[in-house]
Structures are given as structure tokens and as C-alpha cells.
C-alpha atoms as a PDB file:
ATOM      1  CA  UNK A   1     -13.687  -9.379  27.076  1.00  0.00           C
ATOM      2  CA  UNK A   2     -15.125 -10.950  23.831  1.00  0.00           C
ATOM      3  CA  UNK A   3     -12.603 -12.774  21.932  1.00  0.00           C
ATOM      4  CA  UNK A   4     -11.129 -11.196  18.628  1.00  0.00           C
ATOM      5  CA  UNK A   5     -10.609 -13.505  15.985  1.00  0.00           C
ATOM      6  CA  UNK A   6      -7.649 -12.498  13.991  1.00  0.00           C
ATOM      7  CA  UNK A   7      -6.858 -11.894  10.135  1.00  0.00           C
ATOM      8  CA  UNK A   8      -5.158 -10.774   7.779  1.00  0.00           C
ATOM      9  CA  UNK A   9      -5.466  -9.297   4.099  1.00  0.00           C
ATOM     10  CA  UNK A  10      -2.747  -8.247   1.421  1.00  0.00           C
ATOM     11  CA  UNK A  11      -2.711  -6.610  -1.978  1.00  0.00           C
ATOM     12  CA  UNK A  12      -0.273  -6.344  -4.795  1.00  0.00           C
ATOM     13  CA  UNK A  13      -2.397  -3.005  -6.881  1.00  0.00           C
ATOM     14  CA  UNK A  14      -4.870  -2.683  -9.186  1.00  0.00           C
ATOM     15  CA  UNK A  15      -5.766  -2.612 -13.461  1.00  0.00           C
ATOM     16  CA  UNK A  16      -4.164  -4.868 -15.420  1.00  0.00           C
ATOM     17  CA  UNK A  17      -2.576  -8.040 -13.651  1.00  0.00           C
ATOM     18  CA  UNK A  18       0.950  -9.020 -15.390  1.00  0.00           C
ATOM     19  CA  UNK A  19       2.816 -12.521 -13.603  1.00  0.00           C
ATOM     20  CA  UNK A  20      -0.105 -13.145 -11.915  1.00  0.00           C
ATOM     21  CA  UNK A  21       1.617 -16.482 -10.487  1.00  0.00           C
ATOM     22  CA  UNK A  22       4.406 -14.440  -9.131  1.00  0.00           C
ATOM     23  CA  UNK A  23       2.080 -12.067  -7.293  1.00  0.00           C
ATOM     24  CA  UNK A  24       0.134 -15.101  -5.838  1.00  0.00           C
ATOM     25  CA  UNK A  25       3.138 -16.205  -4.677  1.00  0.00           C
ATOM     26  CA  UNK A  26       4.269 -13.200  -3.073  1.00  0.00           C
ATOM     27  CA  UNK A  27       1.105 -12.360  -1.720  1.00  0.00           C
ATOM     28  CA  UNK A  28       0.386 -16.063   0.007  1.00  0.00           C
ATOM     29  CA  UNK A  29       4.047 -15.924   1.942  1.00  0.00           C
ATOM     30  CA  UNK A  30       3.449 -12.509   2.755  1.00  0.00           C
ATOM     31  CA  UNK A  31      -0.046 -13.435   4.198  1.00  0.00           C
ATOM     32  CA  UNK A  32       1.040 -16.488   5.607  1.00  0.00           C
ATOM     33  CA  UNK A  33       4.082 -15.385   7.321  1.00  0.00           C
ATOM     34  CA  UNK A  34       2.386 -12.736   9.089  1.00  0.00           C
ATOM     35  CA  UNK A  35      -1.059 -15.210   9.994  1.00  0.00           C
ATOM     36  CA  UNK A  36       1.464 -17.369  11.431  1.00  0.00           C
ATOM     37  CA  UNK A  37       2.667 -14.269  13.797  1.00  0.00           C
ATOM     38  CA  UNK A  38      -1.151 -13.012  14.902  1.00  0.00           C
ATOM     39  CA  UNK A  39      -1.332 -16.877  15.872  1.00  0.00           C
ATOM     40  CA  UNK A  40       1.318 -16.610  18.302  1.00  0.00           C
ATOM     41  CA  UNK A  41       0.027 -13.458  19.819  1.00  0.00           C
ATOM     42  CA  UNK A  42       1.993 -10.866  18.012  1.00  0.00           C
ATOM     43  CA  UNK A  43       0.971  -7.448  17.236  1.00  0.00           C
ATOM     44  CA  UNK A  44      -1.166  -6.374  14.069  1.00  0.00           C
ATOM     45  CA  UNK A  45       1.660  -3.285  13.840  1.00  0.00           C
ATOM     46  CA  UNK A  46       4.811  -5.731  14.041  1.00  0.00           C
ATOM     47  CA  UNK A  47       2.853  -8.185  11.477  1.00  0.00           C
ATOM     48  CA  UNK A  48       1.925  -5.322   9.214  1.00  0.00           C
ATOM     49  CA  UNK A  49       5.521  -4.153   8.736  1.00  0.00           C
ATOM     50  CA  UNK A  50       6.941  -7.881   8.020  1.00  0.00           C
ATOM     51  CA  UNK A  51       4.446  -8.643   5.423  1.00  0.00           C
ATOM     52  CA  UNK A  52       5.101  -5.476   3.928  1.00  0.00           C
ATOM     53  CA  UNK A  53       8.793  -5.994   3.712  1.00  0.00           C
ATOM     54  CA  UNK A  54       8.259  -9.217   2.220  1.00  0.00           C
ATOM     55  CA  UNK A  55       5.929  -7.573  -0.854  1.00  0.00           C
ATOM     56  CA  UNK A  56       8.553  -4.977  -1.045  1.00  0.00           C
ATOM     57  CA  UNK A  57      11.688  -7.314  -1.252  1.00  0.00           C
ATOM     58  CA  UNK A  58       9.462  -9.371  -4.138  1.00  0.00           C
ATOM     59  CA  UNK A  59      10.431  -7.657  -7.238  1.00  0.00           C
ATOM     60  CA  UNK A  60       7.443  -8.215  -9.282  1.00  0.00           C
ATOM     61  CA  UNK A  61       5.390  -5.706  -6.820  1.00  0.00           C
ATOM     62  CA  UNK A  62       5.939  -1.721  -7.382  1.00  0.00           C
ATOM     63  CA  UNK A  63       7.571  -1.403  -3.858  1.00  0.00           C
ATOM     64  CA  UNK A  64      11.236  -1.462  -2.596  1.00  0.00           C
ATOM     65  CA  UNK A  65      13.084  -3.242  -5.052  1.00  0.00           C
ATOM     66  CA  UNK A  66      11.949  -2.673  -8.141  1.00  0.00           C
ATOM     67  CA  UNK A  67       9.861   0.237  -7.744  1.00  0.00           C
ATOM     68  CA  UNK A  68       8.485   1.979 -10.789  1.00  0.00           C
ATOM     69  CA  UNK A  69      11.251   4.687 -11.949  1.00  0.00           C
ATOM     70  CA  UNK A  70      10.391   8.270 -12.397  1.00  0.00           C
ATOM     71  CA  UNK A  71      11.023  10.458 -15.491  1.00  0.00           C
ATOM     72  CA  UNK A  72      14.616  10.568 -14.745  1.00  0.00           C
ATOM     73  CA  UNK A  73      15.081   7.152 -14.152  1.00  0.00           C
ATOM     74  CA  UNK A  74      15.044   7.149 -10.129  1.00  0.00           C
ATOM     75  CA  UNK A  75      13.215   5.090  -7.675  1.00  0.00           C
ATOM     76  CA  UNK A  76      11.242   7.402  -5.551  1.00  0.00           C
ATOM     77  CA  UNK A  77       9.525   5.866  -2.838  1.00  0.00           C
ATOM     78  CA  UNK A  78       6.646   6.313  -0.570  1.00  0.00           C
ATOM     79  CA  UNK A  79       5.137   4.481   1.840  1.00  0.00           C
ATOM     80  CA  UNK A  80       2.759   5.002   5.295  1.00  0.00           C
ATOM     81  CA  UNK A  81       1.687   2.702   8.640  1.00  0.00           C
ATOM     82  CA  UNK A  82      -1.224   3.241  10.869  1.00  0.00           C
ATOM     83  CA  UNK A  83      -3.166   1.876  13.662  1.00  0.00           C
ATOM     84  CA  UNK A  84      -6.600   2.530  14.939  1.00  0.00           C
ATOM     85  CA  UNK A  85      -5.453   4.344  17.730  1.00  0.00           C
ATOM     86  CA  UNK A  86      -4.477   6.945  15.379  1.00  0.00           C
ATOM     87  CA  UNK A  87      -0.460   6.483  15.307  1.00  0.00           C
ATOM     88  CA  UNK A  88       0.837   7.345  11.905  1.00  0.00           C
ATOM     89  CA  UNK A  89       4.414   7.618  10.389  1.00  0.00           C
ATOM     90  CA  UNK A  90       5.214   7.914   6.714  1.00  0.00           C
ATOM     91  CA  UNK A  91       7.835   9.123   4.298  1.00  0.00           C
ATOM     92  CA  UNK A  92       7.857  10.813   0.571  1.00  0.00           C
ATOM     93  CA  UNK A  93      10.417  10.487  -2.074  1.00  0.00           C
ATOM     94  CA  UNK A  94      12.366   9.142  -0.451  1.00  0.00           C
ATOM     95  CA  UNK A  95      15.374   6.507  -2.351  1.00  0.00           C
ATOM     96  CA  UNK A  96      18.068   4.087  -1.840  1.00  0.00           C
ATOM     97  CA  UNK A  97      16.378   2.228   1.572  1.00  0.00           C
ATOM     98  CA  UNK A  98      15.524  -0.768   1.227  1.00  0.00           C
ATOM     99  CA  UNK A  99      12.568  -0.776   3.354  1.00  0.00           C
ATOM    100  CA  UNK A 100      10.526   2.195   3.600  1.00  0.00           C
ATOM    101  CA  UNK A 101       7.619   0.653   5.039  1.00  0.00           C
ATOM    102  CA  UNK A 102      10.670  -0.072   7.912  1.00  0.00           C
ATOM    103  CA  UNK A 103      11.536   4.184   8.026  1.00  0.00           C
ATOM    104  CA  UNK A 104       7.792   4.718   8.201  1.00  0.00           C
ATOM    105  CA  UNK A 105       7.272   2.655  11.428  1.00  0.00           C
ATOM    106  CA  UNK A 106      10.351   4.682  12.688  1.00  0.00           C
ATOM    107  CA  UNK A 107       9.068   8.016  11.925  1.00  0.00           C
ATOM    108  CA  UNK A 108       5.913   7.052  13.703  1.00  0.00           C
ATOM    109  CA  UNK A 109       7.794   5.643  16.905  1.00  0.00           C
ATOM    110  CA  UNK A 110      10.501   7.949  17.066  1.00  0.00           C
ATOM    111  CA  UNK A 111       9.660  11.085  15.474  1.00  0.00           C
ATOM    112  CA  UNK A 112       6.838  13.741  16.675  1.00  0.00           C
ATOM    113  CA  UNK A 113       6.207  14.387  12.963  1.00  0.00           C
ATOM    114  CA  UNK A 114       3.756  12.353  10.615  1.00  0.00           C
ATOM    115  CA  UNK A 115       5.277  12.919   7.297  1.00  0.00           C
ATOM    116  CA  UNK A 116       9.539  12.937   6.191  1.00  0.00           C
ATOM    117  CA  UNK A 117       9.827  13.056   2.681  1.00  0.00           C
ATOM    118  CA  UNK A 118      13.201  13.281   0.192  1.00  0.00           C
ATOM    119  CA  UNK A 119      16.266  14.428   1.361  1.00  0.00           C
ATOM    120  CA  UNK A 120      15.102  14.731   4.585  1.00  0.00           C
ATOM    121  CA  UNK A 121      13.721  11.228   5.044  1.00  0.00           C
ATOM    122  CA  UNK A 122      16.985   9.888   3.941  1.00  0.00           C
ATOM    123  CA  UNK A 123      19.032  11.248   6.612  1.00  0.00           C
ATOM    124  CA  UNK A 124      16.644  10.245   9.069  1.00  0.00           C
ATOM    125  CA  UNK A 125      16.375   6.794   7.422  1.00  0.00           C
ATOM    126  CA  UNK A 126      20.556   6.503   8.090  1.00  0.00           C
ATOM    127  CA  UNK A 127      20.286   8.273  11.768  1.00  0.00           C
ATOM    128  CA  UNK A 128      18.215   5.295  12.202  1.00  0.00           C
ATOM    129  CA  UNK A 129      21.033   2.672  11.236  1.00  0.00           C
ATOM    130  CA  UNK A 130      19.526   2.447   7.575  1.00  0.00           C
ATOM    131  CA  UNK A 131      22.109   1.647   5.360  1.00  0.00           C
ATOM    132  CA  UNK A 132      22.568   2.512   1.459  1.00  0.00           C
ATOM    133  CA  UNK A 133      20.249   0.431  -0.976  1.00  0.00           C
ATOM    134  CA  UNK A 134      19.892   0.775  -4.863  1.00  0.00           C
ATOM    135  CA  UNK A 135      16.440  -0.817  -5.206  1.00  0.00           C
ATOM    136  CA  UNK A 136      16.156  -0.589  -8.688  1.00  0.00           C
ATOM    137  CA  UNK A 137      16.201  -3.403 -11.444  1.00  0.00           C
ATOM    138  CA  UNK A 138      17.165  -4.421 -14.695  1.00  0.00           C
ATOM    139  CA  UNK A 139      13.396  -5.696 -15.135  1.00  0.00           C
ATOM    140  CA  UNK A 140      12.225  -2.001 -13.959  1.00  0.00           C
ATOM    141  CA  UNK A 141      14.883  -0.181 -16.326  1.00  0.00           C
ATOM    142  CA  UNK A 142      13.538  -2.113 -19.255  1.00  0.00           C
ATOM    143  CA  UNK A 143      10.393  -0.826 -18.620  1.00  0.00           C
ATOM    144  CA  UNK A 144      11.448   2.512 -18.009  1.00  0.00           C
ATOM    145  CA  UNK A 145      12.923   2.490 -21.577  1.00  0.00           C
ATOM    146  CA  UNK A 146      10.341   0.741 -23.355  1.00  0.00           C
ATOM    147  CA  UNK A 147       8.023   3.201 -22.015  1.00  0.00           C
ATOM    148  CA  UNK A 148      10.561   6.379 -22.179  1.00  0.00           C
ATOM    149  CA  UNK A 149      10.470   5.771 -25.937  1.00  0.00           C
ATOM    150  CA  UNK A 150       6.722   6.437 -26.277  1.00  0.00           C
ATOM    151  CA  UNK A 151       6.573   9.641 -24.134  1.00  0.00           C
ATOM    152  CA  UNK A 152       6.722  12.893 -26.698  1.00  0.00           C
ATOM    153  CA  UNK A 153       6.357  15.382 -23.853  1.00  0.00           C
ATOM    154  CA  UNK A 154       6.661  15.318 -20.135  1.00  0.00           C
ATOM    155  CA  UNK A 155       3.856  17.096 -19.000  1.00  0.00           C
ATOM    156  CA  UNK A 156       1.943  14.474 -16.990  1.00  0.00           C
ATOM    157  CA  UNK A 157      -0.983  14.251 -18.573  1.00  0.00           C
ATOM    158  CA  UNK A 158       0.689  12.742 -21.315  1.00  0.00           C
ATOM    159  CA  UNK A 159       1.461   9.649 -19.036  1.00  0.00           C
ATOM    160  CA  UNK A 160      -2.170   8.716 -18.674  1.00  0.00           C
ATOM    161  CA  UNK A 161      -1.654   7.281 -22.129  1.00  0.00           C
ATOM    162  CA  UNK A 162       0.957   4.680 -20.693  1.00  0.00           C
ATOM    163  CA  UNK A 163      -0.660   3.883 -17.027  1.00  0.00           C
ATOM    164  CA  UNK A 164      -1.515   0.086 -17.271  1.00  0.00           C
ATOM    165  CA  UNK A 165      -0.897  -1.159 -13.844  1.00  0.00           C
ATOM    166  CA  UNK A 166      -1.926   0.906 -10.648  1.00  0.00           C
ATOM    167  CA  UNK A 167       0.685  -1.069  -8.014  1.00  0.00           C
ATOM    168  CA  UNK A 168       0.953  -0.806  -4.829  1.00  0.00           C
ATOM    169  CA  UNK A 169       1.305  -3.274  -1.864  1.00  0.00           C
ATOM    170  CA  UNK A 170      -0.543  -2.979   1.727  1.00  0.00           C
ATOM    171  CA  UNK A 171      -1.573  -4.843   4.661  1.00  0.00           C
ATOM    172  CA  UNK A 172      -3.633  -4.862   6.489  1.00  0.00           C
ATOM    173  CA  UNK A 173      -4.041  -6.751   9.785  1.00  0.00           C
ATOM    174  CA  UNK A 174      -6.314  -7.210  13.514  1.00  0.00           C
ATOM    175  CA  UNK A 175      -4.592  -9.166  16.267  1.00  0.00           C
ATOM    176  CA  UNK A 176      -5.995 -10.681  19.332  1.00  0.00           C
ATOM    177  CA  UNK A 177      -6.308  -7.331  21.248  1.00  0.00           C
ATOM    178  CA  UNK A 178      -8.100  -5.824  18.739  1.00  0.00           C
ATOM    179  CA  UNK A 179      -5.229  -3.550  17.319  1.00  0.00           C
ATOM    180  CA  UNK A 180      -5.979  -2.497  13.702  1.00  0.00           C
ATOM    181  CA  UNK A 181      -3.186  -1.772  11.560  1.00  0.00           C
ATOM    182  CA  UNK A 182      -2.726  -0.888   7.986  1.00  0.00           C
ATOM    183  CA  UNK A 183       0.822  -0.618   5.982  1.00  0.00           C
ATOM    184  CA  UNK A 184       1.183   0.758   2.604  1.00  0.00           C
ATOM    185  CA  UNK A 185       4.156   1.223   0.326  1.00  0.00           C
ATOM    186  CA  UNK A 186       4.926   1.850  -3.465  1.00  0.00           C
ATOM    187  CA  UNK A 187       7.217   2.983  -6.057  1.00  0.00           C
ATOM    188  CA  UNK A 188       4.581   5.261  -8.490  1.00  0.00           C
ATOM    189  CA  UNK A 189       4.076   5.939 -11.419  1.00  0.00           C
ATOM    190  CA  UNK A 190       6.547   5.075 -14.356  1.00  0.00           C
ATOM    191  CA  UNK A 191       7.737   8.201 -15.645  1.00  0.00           C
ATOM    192  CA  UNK A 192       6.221  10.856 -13.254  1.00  0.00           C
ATOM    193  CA  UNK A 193       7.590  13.916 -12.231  1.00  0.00           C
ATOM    194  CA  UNK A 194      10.396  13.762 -10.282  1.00  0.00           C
ATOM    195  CA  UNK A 195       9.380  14.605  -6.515  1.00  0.00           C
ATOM    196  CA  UNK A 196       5.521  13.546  -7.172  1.00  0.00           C
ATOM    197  CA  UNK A 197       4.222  12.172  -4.181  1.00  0.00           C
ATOM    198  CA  UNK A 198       1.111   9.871  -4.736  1.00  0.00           C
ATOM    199  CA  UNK A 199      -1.962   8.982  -1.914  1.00  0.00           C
ATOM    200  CA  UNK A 200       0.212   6.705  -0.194  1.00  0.00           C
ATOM    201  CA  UNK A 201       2.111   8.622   2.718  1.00  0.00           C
ATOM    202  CA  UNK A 202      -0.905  10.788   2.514  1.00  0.00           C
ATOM    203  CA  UNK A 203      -3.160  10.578   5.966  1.00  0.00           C
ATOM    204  CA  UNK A 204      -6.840  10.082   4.717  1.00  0.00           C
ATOM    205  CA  UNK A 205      -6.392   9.174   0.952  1.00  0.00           C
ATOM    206  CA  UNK A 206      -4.409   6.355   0.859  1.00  0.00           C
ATOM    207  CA  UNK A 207      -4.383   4.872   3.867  1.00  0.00           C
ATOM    208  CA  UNK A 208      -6.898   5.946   6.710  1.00  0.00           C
ATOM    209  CA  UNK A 209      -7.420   3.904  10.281  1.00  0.00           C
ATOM    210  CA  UNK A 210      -9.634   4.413  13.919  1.00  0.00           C
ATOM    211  CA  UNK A 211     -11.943   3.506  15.878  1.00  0.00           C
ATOM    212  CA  UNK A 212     -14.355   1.830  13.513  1.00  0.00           C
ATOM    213  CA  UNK A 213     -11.983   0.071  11.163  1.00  0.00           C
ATOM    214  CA  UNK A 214      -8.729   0.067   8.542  1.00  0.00           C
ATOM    215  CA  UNK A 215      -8.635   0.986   4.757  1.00  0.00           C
ATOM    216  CA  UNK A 216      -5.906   0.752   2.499  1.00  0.00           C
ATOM    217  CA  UNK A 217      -6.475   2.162  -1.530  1.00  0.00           C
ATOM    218  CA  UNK A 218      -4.407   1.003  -4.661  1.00  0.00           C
ATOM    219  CA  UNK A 219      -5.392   3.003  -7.764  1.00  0.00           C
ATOM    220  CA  UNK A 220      -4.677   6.550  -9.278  1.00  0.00           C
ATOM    221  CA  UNK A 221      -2.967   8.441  -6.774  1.00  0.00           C
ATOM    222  CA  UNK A 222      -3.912  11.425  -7.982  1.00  0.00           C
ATOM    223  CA  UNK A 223      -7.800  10.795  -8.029  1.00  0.00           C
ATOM    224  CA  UNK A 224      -7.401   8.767  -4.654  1.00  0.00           C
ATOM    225  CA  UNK A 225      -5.997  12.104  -2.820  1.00  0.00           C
ATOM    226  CA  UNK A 226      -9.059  14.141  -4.854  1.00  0.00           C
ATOM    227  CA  UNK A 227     -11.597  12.156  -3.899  1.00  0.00           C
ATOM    228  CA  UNK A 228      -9.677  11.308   0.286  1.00  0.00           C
ATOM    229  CA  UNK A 229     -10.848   7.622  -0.791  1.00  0.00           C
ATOM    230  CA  UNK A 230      -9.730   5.694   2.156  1.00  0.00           C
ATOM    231  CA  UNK A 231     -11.514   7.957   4.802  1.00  0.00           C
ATOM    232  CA  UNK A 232     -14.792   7.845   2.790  1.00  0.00           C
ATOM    233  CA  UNK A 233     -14.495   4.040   3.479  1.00  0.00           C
ATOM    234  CA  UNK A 234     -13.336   4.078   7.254  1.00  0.00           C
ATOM    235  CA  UNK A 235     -16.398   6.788   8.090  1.00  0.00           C
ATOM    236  CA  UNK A 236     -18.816   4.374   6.258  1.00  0.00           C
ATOM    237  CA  UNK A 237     -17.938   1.515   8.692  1.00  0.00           C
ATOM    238  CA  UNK A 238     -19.779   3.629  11.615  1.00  0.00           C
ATOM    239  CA  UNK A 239     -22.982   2.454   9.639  1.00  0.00           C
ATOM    240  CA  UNK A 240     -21.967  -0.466   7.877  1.00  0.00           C
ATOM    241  CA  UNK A 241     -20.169  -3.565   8.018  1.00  0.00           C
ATOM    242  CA  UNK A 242     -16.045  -2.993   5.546  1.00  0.00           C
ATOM    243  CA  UNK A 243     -17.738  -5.128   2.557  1.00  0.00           C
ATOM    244  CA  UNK A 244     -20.840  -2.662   2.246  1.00  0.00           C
ATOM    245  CA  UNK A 245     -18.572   0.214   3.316  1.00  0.00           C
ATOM    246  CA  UNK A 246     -16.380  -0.399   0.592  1.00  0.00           C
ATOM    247  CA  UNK A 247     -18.885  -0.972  -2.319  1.00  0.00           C
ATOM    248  CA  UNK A 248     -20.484   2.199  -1.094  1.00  0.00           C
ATOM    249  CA  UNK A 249     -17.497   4.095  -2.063  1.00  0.00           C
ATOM    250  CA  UNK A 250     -16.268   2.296  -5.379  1.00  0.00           C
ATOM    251  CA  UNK A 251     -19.677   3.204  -6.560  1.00  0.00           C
ATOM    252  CA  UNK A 252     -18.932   6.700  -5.480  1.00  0.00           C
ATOM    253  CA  UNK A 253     -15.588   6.424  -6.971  1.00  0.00           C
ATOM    254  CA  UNK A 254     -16.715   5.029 -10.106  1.00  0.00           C
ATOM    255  CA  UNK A 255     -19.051   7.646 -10.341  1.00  0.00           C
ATOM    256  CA  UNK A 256     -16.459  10.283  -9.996  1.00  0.00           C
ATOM    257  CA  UNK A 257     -13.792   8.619 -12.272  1.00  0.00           C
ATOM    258  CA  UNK A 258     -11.157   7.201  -9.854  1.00  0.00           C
ATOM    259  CA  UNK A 259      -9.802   3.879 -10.981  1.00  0.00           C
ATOM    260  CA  UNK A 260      -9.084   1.966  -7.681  1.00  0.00           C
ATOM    261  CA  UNK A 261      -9.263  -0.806  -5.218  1.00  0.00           C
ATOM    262  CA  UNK A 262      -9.848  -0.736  -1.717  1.00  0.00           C
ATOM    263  CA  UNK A 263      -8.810  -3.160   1.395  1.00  0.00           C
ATOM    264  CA  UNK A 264      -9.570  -2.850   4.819  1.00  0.00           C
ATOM    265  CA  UNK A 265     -11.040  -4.886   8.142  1.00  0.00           C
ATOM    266  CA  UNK A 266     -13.395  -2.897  10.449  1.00  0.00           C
ATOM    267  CA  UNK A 267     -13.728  -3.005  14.036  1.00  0.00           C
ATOM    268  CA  UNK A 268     -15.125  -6.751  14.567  1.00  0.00           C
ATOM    269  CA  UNK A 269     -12.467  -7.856  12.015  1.00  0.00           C
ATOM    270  CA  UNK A 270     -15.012  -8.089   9.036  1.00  0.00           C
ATOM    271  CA  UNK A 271     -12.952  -7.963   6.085  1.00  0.00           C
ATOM    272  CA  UNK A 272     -13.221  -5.386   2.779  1.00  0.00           C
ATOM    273  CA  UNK A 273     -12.139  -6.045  -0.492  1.00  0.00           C
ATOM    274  CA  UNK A 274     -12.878  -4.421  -3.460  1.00  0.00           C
ATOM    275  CA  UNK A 275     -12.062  -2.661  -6.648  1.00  0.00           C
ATOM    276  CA  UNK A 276     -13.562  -0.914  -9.966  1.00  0.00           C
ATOM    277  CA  UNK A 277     -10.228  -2.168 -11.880  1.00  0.00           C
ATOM    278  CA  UNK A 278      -9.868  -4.608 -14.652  1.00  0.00           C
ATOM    279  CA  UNK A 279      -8.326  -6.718 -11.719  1.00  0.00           C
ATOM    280  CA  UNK A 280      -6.324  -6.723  -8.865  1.00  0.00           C
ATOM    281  CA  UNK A 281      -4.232  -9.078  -7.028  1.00  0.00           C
ATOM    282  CA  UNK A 282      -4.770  -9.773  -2.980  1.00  0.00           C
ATOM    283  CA  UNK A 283      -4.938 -12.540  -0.744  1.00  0.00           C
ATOM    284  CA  UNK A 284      -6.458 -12.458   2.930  1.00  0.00           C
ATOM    285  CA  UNK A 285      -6.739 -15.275   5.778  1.00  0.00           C
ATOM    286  CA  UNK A 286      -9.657 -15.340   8.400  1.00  0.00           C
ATOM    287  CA  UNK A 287     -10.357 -18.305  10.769  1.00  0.00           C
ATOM    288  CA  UNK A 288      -7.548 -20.434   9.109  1.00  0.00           C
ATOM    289  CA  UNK A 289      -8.769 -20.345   5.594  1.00  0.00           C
ATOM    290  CA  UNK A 290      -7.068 -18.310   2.677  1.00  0.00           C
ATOM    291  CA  UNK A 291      -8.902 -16.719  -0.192  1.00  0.00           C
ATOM    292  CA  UNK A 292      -7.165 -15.494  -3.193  1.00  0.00           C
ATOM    293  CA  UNK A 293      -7.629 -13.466  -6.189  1.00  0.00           C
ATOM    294  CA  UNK A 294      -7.940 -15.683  -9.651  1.00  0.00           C
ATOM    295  CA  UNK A 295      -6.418 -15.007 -12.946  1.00  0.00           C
END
């Protein structure tokens, strides 16, 4: 059996980059920690969801605690996990976990459902021994209001006006078996609807994985789902190795007018990384050595 050398990428979203140092360092110990795992044989799927956890429990990223707050000042939260072998769990809307990269994997491994989102996800989330979590912050609420102040109407296309940032977090990781997984989580949009649901629990747009590779997208959800960004980029790596896959499809994207960035690792663990953005934050290890994004 040919040997599978192992690696790992992160991401922290896409457009404009604010406490870049922050998000380096979030990204490098969520990278690291989860390297130092795939060294000692663990699974891509149990590395994924740690290094996810750890983006989501560092506030500056748009995930977990202190996720992006909707028009009425909630954290709604999505967030999806999936391996090339096609396993896929993810939850919508949901609030007050912690984790919900953590209720995704659940809904993958326990359920015989895909998708949980709201209400519903919440009482699975506490069958599951979940307890009660406010993830939102004062930093978050400030710019809630700051923002709040500036918005004349609520019809959404008002908020295009006051998207600067397109954040998400995801992972993306290949062990020595050659298991591909991807984990994705964020907390929006400021000021959406309540009950939007982005690209990121969403099976093809956000997130995509099989056979030939893994693709994670950060960028506007809305276009992302339009345009099913991530499984443009998976099919691509049939024909071409993630890097070539992946500027195939910004092109596209840019072409079409989706603002977005795109991770991934295809089948013989070459890595993707790419974006049409102003910027976007990410760090990846492969063969020992880190890369990182610059500011």
C-alpha cells in the first residue's frame, strides 16, 4: 500500500482581514494541535473536529463564541463535517452550544439524517449530553450595534452595504489511511434574517468531499449555494491536481460574481488554497513545514 503523507490546512474566512495576529495565532494552534494528532496515527475525522473546536472557542473567528449576531441580536449557528467516504452530519440555526462543529459529528454518527437545524438541533444537541452555552460577546454586541445603527431597513439587500468580512472557519485534513475529512462552522452574517441559513451545513456548496478529494468555501453564502462552489472544485480534481482545481473555479466564480475562498486536499493529499477576496487568513502543514497567510 503506498504510503500517505499526511496534512493539514485551516482557514479563518475571507475579504477584509481585521487582528490578523490573533487569527495567526488561532489558526497555527489549531493546525498544530491537530498535525501533532495525524502524527500519532489519529483519524483525519477526530483531527478535523478538534481543530475546529479550537477556531470556534477563539473569539476573534465568526464561529462558536462570538459568532456574528443576527438582526435580532442572536447567535445563530451553522456548521457541517464530511469525509470522502461520503458521511455527512450538519446542523442550522442552531444557538446556545458551544460546539456545533461537536453536534454535527453527532448528527452524522448517530442520526440517519444529514441536516438538524433550530429548535430541533437543540434538543438533539442536549439528548446528546450538550449542555446550555451563551456564545455571544461583548466584542460581537459592539459590533452588532455599531452596525445596527447604519441599517435603515431590514430587507437583506440592504446588508450588502455593511458585509466587510466573509468568516468562517474549516479544516480540512488526510491521515495516514487516506481518510479525507473536511469541518466547517460559522456564525453568518451580522444582521441577517433571523433563521437564514448560509452554504455551510449545505451538502455541495459549502463543504463537498469523495473519492477524488475535500473542499471547504468561505465567502458569500448566498452566491456560494448559487453557484454549489465546493462541488465545482471536488469534480475538477478528477482532471486536475486541488491547486488547478481550485483556480479553475475562482475564475469561474469571479466570473459569476461570488466573492470567496476555497480550501481543500485531493486524493494524493495535494493541497488547495485559494481565494478572489481582498484576503483571507489560513494556515496549512505538509511534510513538517507550516505555511501561513501574511498581512
Amino acid at each position: 500500500m503506498k504510503k500517505i503523507n499526511c496534512a493539514i490546512i485551516g482557514q479563518g474566512g475571507a475579504g477584509g482581514i481585521n487582528y490578523p495576529q490573533r487569527r495567526r495565532d488561532g489558526l497555527i494552534k489549531a493546525v498544530s494541535v491537530g498535525y501533532g494528532i495525524l502524527m500519532q496515527n489519529g483519524s483525519s475525522l477526530d483531527v478535523v473536529e478538534k481543530a475546529v473546536e479550537i477556531l470556534e472557542n477563539t473569539t476573534v473567528f465568526n464561529a462558536g463564541t462570538g459568532s456574528a449576531l443576527n438582526l435580532k441580536g442572536e447567535a445563530e449557528m451553522d456548521a457541517s463535517i464530511m469525509t470522502n467516504k461520503l458521511g455527512f452530519g450538519a446542523v442550522a440555526a442552531i444557538k446556545n452550544v458551544k460546539n456545533p462543529i461537536k453536534v454535527a459529528r453527532l448528527v452524522m454518527e448517530k442520526t440517519d439524517h444529514l441536516l438538524l437545524c433550530a429548535e430541533g438541533a437543540i434538543k438533539f444537541a442536549r439528548s446528546m449530553g450538550i449542555k446550555y452555552y451563551n456564545t455571544k460577546t461583548k466584542e460581537k454586541e459592539r459590533v452588532w450595534k455599531r452596525k445596527r445603527k447604519n441599517l435603515k431597513s431590514a430587507y437583506f439587500k440592504k446588508l450588502n452595504k455593511l458585509i466587510d468580512l466573509y468568516e468562517t472557519v474549516s479544516i480540512v485534513a488526510i491521515d495516514k489511511n487516506g481518510l479525507i475529512c473536511v469541518g466547517i462552522s460559522t456564525g453568518g452574517i451580522t444582521l441577517r434574517l433571523p433563521g437564514r441559513i448560509g452554504d455551510t451545513p449545505i451538502i455541495g456548496t459549502g463543504i463537498y468531499a469523495d473519492k477524488n478529494g475535500v473542499v471547504s468555501a468561505t465567502g458569500h453564502g448566498e452566491e456560494i449555494m448559487r453557484h454549489m462552489i465546493a462541488f465545482r472544485a471536488v469534480s475538477l480534481m478528477v482532471r486536475y491536481p486541488a491547486q488547478t482545481a481550485g483556480k479553475k473555479v475562482i475564475d469561474y466564480a469571479t466570473k459569476n460574481g461570488c466573492k470567496c475562498g476555497l480550501i481543500g486536499i485531493d486524493k494524493k493529499g495535494r493541497i488547495l488554497c485559494a481565494n478572489n477576496t481582498k484576503s483571507m487568513s489560513w494556515c496549512y502543514i505538509k511534510n513538517g513545514k507550516m505555511e501561513l497567510f501574511k498581512y
